[in-house]
PDB file of N, CA and C in Angstrom:
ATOM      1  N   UNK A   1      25.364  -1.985  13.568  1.00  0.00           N
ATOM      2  CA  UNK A   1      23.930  -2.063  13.290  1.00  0.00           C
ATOM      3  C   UNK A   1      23.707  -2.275  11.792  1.00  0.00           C
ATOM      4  N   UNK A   2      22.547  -3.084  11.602  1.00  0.00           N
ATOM      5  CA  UNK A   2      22.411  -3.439  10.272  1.00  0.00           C
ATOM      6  C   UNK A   2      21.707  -2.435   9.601  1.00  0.00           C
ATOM      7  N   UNK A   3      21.806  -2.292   8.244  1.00  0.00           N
ATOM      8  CA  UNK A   3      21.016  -1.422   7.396  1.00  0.00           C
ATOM      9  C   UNK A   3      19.405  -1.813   7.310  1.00  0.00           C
ATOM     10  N   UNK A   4      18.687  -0.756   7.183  1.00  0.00           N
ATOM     11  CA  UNK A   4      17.411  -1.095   7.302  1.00  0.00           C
ATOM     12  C   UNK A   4      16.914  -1.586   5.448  1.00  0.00           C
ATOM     13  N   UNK A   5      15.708  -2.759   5.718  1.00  0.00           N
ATOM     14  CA  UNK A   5      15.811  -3.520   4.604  1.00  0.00           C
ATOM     15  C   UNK A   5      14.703  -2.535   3.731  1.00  0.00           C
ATOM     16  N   UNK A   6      14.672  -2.172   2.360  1.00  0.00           N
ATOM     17  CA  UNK A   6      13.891  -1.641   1.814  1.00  0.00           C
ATOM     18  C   UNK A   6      12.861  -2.247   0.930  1.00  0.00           C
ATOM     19  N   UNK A   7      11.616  -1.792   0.922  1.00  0.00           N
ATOM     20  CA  UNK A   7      10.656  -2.334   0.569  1.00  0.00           C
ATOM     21  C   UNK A   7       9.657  -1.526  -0.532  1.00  0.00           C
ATOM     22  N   UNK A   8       9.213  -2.321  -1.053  1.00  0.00           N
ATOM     23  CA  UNK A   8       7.811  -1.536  -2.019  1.00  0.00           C
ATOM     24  C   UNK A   8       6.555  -2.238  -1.810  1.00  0.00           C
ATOM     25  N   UNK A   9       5.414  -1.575  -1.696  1.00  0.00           N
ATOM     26  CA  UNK A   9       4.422  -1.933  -1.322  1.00  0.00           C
ATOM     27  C   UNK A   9       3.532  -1.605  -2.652  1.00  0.00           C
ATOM     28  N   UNK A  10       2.824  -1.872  -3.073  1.00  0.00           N
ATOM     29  CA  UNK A  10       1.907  -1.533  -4.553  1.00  0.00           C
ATOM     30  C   UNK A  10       0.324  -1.993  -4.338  1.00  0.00           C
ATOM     31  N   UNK A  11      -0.322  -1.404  -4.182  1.00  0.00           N
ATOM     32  CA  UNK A  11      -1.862  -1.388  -3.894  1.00  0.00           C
ATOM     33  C   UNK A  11      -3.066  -0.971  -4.587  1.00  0.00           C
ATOM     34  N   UNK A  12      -3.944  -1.517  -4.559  1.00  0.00           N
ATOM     35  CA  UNK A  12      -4.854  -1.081  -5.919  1.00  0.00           C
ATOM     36  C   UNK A  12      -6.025  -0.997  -4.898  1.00  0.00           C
ATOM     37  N   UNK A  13      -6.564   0.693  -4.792  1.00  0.00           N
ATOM     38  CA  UNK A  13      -7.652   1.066  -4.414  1.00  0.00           C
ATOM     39  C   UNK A  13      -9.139   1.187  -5.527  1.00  0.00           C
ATOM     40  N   UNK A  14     -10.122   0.836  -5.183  1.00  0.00           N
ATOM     41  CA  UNK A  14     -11.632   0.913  -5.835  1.00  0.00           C
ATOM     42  C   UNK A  14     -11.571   2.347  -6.214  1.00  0.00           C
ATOM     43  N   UNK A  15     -11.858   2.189  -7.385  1.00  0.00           N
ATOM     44  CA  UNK A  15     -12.210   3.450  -8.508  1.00  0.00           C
ATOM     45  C   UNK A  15     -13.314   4.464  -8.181  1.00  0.00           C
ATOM     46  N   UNK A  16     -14.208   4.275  -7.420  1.00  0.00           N
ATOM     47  CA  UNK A  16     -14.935   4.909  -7.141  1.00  0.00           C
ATOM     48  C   UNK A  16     -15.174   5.919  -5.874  1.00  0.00           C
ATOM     49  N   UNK A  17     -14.180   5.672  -5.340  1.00  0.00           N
ATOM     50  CA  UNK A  17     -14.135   6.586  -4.108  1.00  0.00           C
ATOM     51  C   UNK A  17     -13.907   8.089  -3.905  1.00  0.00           C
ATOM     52  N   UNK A  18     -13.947   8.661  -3.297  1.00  0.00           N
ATOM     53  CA  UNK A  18     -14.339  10.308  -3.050  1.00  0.00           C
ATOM     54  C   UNK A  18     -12.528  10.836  -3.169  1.00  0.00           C
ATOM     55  N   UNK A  19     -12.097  11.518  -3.889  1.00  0.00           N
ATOM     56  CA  UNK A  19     -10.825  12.128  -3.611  1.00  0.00           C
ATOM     57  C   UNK A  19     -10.583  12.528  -1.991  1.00  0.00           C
ATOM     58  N   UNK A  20     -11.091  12.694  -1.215  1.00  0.00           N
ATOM     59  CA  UNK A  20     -11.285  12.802   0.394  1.00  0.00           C
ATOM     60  C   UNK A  20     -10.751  11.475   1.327  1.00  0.00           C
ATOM     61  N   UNK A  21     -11.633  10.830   0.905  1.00  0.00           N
ATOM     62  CA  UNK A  21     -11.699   9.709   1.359  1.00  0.00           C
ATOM     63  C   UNK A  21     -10.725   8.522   0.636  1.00  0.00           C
ATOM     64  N   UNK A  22     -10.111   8.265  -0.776  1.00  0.00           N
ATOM     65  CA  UNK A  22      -9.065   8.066  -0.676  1.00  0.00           C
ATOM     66  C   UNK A  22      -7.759   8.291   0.261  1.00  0.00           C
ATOM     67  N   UNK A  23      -8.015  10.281  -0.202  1.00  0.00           N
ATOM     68  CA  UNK A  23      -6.388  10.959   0.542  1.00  0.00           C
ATOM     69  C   UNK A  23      -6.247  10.160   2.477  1.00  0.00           C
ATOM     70  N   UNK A  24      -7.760  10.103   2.818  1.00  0.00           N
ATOM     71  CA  UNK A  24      -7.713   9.575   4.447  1.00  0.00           C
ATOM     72  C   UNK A  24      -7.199   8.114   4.128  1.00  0.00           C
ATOM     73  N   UNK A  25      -7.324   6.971   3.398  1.00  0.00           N
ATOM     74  CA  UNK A  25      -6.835   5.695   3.220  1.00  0.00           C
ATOM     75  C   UNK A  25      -5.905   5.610   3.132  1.00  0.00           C
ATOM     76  N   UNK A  26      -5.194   6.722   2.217  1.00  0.00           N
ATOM     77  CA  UNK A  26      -3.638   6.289   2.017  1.00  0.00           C
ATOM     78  C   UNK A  26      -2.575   6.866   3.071  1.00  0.00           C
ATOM     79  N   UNK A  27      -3.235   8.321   4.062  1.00  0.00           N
ATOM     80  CA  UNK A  27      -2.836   8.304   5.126  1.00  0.00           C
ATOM     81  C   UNK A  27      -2.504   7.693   5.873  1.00  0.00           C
ATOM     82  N   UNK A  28      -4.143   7.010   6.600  1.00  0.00           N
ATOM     83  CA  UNK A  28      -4.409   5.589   7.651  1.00  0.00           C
ATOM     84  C   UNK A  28      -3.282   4.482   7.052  1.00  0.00           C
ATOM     85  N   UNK A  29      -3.045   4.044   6.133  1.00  0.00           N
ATOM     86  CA  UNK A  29      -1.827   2.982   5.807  1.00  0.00           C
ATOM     87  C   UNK A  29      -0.459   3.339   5.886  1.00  0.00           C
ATOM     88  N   UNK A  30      -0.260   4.791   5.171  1.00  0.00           N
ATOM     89  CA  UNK A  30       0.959   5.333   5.744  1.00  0.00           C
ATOM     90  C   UNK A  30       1.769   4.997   7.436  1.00  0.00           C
ATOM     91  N   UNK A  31       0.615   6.010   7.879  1.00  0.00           N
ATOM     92  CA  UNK A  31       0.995   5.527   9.484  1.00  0.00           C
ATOM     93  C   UNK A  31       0.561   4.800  10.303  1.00  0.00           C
ATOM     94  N   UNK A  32       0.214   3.580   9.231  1.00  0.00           N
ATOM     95  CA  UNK A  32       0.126   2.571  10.073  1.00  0.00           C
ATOM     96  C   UNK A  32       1.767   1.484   9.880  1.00  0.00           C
ATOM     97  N   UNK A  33       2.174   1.941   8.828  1.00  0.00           N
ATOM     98  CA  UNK A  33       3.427   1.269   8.611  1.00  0.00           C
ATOM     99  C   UNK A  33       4.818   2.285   9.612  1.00  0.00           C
ATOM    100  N   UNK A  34       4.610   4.139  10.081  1.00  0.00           N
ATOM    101  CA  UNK A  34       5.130   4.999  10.320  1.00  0.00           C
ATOM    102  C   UNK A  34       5.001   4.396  11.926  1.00  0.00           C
ATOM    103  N   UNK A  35       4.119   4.025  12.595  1.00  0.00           N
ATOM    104  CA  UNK A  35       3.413   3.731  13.820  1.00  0.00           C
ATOM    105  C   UNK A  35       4.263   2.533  14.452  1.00  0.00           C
ATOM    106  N   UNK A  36       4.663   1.324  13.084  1.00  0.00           N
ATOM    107  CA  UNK A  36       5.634   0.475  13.690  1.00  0.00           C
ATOM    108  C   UNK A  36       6.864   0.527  13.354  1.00  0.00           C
ATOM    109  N   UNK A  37       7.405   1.874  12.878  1.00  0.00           N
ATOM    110  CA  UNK A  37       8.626   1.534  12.851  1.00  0.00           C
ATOM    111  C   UNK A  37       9.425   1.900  11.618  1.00  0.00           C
ATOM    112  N   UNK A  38       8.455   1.525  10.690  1.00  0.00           N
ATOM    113  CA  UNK A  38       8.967   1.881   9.133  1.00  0.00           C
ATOM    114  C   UNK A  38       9.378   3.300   8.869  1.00  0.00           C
ATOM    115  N   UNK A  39      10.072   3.543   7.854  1.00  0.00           N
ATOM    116  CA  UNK A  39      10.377   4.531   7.006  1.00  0.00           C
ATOM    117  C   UNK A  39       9.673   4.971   6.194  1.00  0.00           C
ATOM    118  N   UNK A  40       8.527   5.532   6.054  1.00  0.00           N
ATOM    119  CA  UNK A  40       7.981   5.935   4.656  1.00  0.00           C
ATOM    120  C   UNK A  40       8.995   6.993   3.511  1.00  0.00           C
ATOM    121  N   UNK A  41       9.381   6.555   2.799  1.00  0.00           N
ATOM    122  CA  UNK A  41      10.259   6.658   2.028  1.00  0.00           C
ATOM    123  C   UNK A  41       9.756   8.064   1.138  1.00  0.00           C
ATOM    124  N   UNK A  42       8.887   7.290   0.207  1.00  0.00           N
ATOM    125  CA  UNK A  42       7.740   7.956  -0.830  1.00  0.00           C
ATOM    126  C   UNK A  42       6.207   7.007  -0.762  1.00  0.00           C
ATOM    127  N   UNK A  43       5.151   8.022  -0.591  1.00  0.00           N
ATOM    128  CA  UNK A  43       4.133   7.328  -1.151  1.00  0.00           C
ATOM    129  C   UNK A  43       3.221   7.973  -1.995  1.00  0.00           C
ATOM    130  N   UNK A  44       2.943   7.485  -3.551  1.00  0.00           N
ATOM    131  CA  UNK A  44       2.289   8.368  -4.193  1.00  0.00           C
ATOM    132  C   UNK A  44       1.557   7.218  -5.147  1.00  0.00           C
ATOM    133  N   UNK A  45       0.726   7.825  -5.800  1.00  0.00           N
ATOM    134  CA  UNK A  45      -0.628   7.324  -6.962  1.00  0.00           C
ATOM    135  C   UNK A  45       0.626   7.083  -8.226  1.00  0.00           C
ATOM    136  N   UNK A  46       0.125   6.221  -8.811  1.00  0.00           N
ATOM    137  CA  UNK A  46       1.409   5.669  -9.528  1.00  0.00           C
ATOM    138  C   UNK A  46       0.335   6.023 -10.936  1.00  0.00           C
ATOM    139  N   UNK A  47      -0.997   5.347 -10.986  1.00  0.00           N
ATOM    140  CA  UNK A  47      -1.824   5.607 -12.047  1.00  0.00           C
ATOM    141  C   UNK A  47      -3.174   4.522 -11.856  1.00  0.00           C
ATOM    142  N   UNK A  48      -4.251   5.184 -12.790  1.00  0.00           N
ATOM    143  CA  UNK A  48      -5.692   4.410 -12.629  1.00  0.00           C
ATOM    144  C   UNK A  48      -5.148   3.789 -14.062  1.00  0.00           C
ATOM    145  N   UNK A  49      -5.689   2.225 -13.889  1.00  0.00           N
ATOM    146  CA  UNK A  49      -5.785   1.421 -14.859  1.00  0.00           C
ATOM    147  C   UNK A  49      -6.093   0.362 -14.918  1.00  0.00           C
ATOM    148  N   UNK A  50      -7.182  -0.257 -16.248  1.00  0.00           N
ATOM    149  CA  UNK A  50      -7.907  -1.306 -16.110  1.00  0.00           C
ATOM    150  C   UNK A  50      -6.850  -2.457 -15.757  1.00  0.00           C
ATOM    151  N   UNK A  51      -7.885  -3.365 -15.266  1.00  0.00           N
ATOM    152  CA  UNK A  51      -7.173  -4.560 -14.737  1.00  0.00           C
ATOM    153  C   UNK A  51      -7.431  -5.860 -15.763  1.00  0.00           C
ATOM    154  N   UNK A  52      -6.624  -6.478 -15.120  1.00  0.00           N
ATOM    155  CA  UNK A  52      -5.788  -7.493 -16.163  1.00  0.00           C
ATOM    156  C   UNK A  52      -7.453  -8.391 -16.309  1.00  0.00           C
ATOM    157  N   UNK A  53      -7.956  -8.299 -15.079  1.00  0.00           N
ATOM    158  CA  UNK A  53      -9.308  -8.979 -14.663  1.00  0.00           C
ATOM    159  C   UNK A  53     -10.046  -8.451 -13.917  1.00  0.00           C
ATOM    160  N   UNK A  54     -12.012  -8.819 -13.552  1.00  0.00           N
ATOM    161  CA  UNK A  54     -11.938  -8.483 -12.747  1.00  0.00           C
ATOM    162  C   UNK A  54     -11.966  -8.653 -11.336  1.00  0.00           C
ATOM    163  N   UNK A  55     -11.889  -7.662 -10.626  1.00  0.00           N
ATOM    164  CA  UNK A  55     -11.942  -7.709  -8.719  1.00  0.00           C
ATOM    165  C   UNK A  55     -13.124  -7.194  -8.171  1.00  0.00           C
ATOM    166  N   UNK A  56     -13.780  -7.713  -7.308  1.00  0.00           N
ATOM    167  CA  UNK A  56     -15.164  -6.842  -6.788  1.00  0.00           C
ATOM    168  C   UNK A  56     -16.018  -6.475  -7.371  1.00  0.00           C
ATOM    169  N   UNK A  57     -16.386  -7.091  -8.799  1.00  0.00           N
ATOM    170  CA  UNK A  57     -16.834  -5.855  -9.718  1.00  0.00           C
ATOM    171  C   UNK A  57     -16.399  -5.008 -10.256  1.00  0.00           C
ATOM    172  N   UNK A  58     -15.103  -4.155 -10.436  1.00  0.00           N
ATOM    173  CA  UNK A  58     -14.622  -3.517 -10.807  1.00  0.00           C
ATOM    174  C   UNK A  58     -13.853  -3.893 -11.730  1.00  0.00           C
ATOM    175  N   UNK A  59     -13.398  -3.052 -12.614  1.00  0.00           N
ATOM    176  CA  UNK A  59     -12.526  -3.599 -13.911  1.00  0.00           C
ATOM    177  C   UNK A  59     -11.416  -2.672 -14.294  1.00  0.00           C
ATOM    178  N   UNK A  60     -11.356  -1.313 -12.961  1.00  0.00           N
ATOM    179  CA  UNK A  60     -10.365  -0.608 -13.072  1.00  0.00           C
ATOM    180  C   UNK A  60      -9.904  -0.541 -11.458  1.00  0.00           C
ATOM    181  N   UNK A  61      -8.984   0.027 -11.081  1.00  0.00           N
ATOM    182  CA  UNK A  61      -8.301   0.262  -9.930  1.00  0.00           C
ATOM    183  C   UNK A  61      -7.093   1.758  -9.871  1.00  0.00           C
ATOM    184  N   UNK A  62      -7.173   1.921  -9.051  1.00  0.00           N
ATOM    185  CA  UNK A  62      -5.918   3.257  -9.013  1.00  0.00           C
ATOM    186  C   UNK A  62      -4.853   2.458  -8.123  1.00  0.00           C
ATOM    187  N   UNK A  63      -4.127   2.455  -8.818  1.00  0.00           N
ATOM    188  CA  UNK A  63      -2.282   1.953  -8.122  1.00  0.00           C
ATOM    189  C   UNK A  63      -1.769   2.959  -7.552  1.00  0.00           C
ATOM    190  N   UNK A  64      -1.170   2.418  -6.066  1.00  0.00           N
ATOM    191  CA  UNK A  64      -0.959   3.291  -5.534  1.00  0.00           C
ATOM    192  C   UNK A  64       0.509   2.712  -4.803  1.00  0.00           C
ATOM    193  N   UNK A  65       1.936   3.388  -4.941  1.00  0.00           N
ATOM    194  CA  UNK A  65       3.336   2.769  -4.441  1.00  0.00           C
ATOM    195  C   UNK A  65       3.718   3.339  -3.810  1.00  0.00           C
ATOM    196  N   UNK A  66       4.157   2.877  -2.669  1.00  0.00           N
ATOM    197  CA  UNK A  66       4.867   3.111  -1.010  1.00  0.00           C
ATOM    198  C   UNK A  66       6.412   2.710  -1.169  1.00  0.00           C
ATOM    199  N   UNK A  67       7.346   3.440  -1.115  1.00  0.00           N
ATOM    200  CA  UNK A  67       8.489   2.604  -0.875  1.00  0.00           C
ATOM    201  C   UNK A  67       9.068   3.457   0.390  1.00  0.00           C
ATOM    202  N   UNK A  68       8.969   1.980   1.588  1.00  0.00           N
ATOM    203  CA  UNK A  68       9.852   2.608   2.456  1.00  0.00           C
ATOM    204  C   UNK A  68      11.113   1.297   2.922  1.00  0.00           C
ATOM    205  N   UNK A  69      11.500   1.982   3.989  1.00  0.00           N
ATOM    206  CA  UNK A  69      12.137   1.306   5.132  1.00  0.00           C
ATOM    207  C   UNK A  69      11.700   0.614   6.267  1.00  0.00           C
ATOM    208  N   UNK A  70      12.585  -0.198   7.109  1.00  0.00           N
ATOM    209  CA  UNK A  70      12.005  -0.985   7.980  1.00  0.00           C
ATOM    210  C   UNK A  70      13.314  -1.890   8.608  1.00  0.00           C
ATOM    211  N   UNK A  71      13.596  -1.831   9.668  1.00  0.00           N
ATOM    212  CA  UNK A  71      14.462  -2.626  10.524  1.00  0.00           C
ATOM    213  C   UNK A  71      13.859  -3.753  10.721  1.00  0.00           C
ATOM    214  N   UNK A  72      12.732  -3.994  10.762  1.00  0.00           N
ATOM    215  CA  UNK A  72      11.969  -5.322  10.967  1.00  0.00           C
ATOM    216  C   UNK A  72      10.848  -5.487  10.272  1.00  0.00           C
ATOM    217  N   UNK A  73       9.887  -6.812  10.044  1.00  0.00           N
ATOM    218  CA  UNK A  73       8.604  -7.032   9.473  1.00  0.00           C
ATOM    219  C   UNK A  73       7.794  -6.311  10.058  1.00  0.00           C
ATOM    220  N   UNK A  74       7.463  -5.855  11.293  1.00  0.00           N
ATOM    221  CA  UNK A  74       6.472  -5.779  12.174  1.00  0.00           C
ATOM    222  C   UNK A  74       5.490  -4.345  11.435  1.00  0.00           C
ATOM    223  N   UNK A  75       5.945  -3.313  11.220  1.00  0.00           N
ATOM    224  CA  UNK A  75       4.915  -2.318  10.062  1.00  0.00           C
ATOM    225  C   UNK A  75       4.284  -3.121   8.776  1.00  0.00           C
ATOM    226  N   UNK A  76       5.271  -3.926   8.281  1.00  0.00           N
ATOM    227  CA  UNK A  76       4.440  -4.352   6.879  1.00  0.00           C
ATOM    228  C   UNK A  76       3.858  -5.968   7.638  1.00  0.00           C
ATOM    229  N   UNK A  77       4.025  -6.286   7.999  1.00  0.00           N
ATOM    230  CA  UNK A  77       2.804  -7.527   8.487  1.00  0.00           C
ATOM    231  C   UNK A  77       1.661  -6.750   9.257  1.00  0.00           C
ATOM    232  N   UNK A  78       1.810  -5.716   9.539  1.00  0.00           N
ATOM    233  CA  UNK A  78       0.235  -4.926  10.178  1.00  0.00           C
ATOM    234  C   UNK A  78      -0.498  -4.245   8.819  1.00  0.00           C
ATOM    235  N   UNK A  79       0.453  -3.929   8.031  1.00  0.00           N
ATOM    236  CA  UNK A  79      -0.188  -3.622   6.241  1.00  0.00           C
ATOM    237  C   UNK A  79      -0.634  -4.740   5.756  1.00  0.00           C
ATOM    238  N   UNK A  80      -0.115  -5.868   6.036  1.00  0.00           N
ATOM    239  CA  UNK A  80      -0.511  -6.385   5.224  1.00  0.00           C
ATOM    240  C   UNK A  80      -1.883  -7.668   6.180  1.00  0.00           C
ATOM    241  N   UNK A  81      -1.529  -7.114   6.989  1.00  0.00           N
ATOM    242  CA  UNK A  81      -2.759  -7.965   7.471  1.00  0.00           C
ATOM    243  C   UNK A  81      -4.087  -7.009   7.579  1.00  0.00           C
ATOM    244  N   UNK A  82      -4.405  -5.624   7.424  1.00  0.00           N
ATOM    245  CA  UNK A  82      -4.877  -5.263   7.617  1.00  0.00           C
ATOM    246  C   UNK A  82      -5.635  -4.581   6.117  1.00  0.00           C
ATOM    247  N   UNK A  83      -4.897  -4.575   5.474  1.00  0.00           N
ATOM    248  CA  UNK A  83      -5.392  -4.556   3.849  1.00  0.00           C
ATOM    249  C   UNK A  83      -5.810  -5.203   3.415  1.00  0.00           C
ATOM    250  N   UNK A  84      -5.840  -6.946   3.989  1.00  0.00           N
ATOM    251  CA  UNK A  84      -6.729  -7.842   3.281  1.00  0.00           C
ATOM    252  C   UNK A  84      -8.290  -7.970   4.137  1.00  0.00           C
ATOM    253  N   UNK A  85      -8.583  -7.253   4.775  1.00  0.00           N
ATOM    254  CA  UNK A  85      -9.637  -6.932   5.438  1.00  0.00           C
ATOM    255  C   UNK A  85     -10.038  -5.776   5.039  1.00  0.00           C
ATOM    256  N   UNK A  86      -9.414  -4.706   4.618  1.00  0.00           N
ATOM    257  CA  UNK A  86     -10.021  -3.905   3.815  1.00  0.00           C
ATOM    258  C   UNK A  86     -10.694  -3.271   2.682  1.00  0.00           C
ATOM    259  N   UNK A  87     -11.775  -3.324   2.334  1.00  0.00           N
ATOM    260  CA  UNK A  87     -13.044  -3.687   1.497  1.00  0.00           C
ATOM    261  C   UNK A  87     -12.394  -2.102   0.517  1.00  0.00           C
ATOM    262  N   UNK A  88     -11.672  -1.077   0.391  1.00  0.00           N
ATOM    263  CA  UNK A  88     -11.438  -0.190  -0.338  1.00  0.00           C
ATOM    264  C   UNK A  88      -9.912  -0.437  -1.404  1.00  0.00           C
ATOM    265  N   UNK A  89      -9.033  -1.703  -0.636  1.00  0.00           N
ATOM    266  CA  UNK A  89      -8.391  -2.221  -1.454  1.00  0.00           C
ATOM    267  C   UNK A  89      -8.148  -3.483  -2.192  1.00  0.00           C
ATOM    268  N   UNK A  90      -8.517  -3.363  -3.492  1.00  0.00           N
ATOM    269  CA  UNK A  90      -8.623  -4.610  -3.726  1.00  0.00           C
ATOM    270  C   UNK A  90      -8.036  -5.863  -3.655  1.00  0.00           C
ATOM    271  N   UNK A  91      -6.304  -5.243  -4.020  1.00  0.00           N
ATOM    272  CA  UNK A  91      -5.653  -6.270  -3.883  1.00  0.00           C
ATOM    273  C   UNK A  91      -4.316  -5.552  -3.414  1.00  0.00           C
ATOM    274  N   UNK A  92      -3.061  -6.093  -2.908  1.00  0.00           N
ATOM    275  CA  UNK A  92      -1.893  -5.465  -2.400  1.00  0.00           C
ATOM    276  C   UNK A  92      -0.712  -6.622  -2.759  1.00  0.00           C
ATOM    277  N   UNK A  93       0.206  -5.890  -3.090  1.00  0.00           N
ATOM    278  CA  UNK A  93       1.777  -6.701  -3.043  1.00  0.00           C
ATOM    279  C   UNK A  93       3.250  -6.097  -2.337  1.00  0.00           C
ATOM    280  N   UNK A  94       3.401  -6.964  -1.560  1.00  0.00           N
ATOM    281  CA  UNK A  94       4.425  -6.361  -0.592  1.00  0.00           C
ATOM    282  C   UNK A  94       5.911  -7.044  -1.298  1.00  0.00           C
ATOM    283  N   UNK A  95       7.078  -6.130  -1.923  1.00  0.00           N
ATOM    284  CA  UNK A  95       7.752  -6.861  -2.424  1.00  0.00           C
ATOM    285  C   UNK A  95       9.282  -6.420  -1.345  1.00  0.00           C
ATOM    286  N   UNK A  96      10.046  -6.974  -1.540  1.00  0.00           N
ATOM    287  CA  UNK A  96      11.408  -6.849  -0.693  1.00  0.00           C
ATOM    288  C   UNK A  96      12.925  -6.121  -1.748  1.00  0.00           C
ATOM    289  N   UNK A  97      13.316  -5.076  -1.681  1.00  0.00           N
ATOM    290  CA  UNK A  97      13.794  -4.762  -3.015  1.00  0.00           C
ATOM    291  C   UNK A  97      15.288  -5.235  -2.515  1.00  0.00           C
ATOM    292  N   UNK A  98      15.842  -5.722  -3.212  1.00  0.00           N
ATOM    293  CA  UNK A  98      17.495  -6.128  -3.305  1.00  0.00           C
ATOM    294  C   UNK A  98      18.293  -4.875  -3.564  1.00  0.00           C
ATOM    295  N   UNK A  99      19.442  -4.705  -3.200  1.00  0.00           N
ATOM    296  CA  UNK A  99      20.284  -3.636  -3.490  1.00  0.00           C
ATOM    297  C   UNK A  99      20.977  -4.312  -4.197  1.00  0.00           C
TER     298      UNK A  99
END
């Protein structure tokens, strides 16, 4: 059996949201990647910081990094299809880490 491929996910949530209602977002994405399969590795707030530009109106964002596991795409193509429909993150990058 093959080793499962590891991944980082990096996400920038709207600055303005309720400490509540963040902690429920980054849940809901957690296991939505936990739901197909993935490994959630670590997921934690990396830091709030202005952006290079802006998004939505906004000119800051809180970064937020996931690194898990995954035997297959099927958790991070439901992240990532489902984050670009979601109006609380602005933007997301799903990267593939090399050993």
């Amino acid at each position: 059996m093959s080793q499962p491929t590891k991944y980082e996910i990096l996400y920038i949530i709207r600055p303005d949201m309720t400490d509540e209602a963040k902690k429920e977002l980054i849940a809901r994405f957690d296991q939505i990647l936990v739901d197909q399969g993935s490994e959630v590795v670590e997921s934690k707030d990396w830091a709030k910081k202005r952006l290079a530009y802006e998004i939505n109106d906004y000119r800051e964002g809180i970064y937020h990094l996931i690194t898990l596991t995954a035997d297959d795409a099927k958790g991070i193509n439901e992240f990532d299809r489902l984050a670009r429909i979601n109006r609380d993150i602005l933007r997301h990058m799903i990267t593939k880490v090399e050993e």
